[in-house]
PDB file of N, CA and C in Angstrom:
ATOM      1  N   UNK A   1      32.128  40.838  34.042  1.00  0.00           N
ATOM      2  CA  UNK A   1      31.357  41.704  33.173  1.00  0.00           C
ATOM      3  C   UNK A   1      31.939  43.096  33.079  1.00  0.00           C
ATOM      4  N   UNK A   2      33.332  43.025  33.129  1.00  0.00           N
ATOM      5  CA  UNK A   2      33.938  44.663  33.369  1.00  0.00           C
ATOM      6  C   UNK A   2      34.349  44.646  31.545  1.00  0.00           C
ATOM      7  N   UNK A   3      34.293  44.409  30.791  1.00  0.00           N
ATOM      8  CA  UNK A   3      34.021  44.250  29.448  1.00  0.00           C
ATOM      9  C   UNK A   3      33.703  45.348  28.356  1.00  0.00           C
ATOM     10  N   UNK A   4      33.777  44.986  27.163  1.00  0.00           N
ATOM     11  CA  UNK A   4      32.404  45.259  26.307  1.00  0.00           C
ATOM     12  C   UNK A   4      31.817  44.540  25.627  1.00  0.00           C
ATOM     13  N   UNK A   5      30.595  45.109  24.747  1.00  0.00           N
ATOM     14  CA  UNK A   5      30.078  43.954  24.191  1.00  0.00           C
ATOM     15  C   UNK A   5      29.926  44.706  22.669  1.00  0.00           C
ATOM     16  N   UNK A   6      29.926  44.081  21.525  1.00  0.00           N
ATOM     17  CA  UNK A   6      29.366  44.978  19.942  1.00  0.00           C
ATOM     18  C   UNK A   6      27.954  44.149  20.142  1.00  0.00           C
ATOM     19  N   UNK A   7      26.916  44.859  19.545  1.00  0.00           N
ATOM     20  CA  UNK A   7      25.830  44.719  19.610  1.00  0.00           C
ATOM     21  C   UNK A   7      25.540  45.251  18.360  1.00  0.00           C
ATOM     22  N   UNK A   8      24.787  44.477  17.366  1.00  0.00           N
ATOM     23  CA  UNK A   8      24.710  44.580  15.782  1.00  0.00           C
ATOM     24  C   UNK A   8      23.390  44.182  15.295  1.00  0.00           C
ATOM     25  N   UNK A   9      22.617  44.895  14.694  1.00  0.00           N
ATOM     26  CA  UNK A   9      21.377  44.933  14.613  1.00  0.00           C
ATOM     27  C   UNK A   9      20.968  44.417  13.487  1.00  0.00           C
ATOM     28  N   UNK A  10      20.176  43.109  13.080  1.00  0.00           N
ATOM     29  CA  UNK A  10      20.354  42.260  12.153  1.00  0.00           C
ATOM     30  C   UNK A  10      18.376  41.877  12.218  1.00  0.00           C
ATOM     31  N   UNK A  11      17.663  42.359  12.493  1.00  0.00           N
ATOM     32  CA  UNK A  11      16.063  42.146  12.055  1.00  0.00           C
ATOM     33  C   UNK A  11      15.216  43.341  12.056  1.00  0.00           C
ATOM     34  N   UNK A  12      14.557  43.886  11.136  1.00  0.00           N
ATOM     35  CA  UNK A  12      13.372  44.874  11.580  1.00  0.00           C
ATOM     36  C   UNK A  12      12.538  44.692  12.576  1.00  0.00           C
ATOM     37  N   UNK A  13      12.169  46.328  12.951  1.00  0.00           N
ATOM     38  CA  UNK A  13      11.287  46.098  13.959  1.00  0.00           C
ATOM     39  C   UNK A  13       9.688  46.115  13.440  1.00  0.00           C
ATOM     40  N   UNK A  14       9.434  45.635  12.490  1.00  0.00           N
ATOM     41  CA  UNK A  14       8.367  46.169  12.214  1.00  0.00           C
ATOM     42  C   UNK A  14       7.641  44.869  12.386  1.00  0.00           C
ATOM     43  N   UNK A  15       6.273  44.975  13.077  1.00  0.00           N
ATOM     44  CA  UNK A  15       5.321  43.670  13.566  1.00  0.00           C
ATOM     45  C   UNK A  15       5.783  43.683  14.903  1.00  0.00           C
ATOM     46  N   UNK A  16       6.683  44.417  15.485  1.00  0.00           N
ATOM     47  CA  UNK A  16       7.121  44.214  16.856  1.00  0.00           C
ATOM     48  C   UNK A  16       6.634  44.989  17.866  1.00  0.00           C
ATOM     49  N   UNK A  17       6.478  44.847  18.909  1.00  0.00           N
ATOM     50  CA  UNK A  17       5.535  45.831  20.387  1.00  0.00           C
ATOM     51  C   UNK A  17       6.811  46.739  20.471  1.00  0.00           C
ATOM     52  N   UNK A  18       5.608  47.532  21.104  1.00  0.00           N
ATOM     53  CA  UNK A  18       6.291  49.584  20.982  1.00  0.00           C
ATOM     54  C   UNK A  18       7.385  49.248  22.083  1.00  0.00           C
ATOM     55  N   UNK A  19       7.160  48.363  22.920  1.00  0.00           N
ATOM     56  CA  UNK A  19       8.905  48.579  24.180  1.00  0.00           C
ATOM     57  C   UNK A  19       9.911  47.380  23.314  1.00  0.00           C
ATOM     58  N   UNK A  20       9.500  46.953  22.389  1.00  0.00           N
ATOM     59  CA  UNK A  20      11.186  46.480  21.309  1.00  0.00           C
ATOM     60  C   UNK A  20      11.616  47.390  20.973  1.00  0.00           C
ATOM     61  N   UNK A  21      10.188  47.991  20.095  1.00  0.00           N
ATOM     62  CA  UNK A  21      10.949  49.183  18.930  1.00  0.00           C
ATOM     63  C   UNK A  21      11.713  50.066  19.810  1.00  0.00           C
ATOM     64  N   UNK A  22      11.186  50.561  21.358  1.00  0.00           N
ATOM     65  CA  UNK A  22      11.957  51.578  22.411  1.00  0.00           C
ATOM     66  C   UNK A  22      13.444  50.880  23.075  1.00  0.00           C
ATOM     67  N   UNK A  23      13.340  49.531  23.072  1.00  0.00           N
ATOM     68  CA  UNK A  23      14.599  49.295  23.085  1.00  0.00           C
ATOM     69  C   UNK A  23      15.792  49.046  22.445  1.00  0.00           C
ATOM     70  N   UNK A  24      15.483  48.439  21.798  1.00  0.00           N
ATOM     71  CA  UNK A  24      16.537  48.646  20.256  1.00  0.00           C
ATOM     72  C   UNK A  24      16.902  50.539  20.117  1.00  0.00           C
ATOM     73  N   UNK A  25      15.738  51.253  19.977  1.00  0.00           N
ATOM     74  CA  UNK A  25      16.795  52.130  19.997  1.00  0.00           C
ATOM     75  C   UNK A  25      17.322  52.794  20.982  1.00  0.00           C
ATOM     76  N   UNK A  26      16.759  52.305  22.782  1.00  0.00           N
ATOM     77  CA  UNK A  26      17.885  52.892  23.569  1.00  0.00           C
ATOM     78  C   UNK A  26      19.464  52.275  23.589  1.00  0.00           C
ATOM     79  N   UNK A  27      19.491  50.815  23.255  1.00  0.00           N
ATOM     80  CA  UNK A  27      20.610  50.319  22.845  1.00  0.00           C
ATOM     81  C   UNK A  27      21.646  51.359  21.700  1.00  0.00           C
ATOM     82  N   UNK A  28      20.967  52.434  21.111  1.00  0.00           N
ATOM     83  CA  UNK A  28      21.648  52.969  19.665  1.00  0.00           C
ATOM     84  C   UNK A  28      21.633  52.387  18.671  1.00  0.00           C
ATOM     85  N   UNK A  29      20.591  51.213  18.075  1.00  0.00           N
ATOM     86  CA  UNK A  29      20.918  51.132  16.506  1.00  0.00           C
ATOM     87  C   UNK A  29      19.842  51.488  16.330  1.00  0.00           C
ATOM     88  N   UNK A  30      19.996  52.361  14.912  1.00  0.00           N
ATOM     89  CA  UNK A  30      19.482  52.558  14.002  1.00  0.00           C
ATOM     90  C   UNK A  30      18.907  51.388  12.914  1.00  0.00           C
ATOM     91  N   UNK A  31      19.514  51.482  11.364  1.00  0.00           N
ATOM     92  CA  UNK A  31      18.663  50.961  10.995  1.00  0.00           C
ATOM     93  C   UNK A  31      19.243  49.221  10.496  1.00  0.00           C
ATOM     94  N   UNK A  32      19.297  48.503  10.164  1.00  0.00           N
ATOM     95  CA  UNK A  32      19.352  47.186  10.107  1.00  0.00           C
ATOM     96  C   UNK A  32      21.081  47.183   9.497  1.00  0.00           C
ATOM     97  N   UNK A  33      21.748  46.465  10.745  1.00  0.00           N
ATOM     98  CA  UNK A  33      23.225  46.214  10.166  1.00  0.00           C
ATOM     99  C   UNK A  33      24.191  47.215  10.812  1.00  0.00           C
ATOM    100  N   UNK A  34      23.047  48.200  11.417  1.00  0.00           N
ATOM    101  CA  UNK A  34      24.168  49.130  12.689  1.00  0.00           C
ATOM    102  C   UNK A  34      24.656  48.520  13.365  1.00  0.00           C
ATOM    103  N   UNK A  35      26.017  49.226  14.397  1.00  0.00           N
ATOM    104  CA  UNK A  35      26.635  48.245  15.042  1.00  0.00           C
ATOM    105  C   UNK A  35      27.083  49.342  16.265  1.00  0.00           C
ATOM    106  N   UNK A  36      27.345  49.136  17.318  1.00  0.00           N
ATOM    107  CA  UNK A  36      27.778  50.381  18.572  1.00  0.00           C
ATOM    108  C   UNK A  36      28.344  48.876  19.584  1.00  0.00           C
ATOM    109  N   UNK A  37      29.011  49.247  20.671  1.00  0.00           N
ATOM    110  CA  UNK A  37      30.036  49.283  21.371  1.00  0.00           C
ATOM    111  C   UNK A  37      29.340  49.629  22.788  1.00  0.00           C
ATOM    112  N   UNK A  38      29.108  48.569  23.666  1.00  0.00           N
ATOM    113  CA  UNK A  38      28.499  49.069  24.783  1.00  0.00           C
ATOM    114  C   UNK A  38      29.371  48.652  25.685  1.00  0.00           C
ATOM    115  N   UNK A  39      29.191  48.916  27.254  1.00  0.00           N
ATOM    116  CA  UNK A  39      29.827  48.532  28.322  1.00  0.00           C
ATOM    117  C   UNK A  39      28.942  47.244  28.814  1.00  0.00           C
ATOM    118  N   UNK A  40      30.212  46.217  28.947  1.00  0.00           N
ATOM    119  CA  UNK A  40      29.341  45.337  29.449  1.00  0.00           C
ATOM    120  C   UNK A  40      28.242  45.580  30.901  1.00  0.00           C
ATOM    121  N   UNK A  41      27.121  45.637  31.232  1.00  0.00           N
ATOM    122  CA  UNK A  41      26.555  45.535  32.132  1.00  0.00           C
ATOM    123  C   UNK A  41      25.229  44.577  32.112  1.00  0.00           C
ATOM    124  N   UNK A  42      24.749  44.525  33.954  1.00  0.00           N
ATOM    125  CA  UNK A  42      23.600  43.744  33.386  1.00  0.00           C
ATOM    126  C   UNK A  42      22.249  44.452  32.614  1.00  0.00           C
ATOM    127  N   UNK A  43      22.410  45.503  32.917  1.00  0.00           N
ATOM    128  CA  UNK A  43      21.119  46.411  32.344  1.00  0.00           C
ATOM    129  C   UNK A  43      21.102  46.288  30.768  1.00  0.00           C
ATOM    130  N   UNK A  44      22.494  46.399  30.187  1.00  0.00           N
ATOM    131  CA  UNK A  44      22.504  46.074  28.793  1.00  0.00           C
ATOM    132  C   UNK A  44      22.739  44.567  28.381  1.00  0.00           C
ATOM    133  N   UNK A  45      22.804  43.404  29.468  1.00  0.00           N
ATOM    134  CA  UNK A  45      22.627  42.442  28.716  1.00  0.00           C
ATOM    135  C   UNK A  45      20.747  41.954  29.029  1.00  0.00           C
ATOM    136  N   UNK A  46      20.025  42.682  29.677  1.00  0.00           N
ATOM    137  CA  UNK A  46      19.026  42.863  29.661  1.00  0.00           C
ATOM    138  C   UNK A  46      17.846  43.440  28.965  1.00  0.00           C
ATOM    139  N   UNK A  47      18.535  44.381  28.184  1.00  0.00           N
ATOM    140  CA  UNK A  47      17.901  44.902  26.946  1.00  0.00           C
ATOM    141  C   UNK A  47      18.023  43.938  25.674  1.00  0.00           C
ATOM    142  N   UNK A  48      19.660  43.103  25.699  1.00  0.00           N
ATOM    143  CA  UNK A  48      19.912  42.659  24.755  1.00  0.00           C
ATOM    144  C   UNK A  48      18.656  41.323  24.761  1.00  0.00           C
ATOM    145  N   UNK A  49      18.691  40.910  25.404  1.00  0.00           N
ATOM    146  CA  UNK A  49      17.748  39.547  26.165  1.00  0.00           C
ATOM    147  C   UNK A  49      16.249  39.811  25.393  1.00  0.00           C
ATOM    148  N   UNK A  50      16.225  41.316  26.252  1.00  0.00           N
ATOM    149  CA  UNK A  50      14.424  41.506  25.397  1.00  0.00           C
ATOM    150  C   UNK A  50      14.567  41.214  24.163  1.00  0.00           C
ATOM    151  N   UNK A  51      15.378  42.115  23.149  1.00  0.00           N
ATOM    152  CA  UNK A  51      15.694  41.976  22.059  1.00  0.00           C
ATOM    153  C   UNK A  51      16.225  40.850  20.772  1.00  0.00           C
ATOM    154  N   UNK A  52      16.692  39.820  21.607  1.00  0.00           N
ATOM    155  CA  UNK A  52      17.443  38.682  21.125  1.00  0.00           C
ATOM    156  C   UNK A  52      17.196  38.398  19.779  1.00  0.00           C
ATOM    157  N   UNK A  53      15.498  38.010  19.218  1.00  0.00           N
ATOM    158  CA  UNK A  53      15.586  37.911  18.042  1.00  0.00           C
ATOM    159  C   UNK A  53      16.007  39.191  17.112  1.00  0.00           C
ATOM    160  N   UNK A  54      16.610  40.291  17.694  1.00  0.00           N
ATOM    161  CA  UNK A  54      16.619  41.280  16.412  1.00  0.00           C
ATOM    162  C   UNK A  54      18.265  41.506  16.902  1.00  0.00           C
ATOM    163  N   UNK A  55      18.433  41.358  17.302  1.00  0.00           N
ATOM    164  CA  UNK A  55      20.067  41.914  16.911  1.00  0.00           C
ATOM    165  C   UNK A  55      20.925  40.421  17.352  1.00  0.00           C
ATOM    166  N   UNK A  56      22.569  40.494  17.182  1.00  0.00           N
ATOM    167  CA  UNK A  56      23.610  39.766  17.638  1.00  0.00           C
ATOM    168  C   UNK A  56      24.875  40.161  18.218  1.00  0.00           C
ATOM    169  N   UNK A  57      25.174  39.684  19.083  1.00  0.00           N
ATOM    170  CA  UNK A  57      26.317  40.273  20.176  1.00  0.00           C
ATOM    171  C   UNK A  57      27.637  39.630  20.170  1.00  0.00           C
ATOM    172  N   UNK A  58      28.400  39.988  20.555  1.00  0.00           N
ATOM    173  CA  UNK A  58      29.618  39.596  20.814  1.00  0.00           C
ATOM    174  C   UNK A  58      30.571  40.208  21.848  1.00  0.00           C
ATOM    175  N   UNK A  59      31.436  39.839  22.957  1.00  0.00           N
ATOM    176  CA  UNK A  59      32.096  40.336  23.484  1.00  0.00           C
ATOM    177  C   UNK A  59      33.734  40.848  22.671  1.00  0.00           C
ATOM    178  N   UNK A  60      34.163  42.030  23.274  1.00  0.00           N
ATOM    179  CA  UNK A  60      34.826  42.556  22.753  1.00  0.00           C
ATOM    180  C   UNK A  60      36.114  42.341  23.616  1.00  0.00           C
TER     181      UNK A  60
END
C-alpha cells in the first residue's frame, strides 16, 4: 500500500447522511466527475469504503 490511488467522484450526494456528504469532501472532491490523487493508505481506503457507491478508484 506504499502507492497511490485516483479517486473520481461519479454520484451526488444528495439523499445521503451528513458523514458521506463530510466524507467525500474530506477525500477533496468537489462536484461530480472531480478527480485528486491520494496516498495509498488504510485511512483513505476507508473513507473510500464508506463512500463506495459515490465515487471510483483506481491505483496509480
Amino acid at each position: 500500500m506504499a502507492g497511490t490511488i485516483k479517486v473520481t467522484r461519479t454520484g451526488s450526494v444528495i439523499g445521503c447522511t451528513k458523514k458521506q456528504k463530510e466524507t467525500v469532501k474530506a477525500l477533496g472532491l468537489g462536484k461530480r466527475g472531480s478527480s485528486r490523487v491520494l496516498n495509498d493508505s488504510p485511512a483513505v481506503r476507508g473513507a473510500i469504503r464508506k463512500v463506495a457507491h459515490l465515487v471510483a478508484f483506481e491505483e496509480v
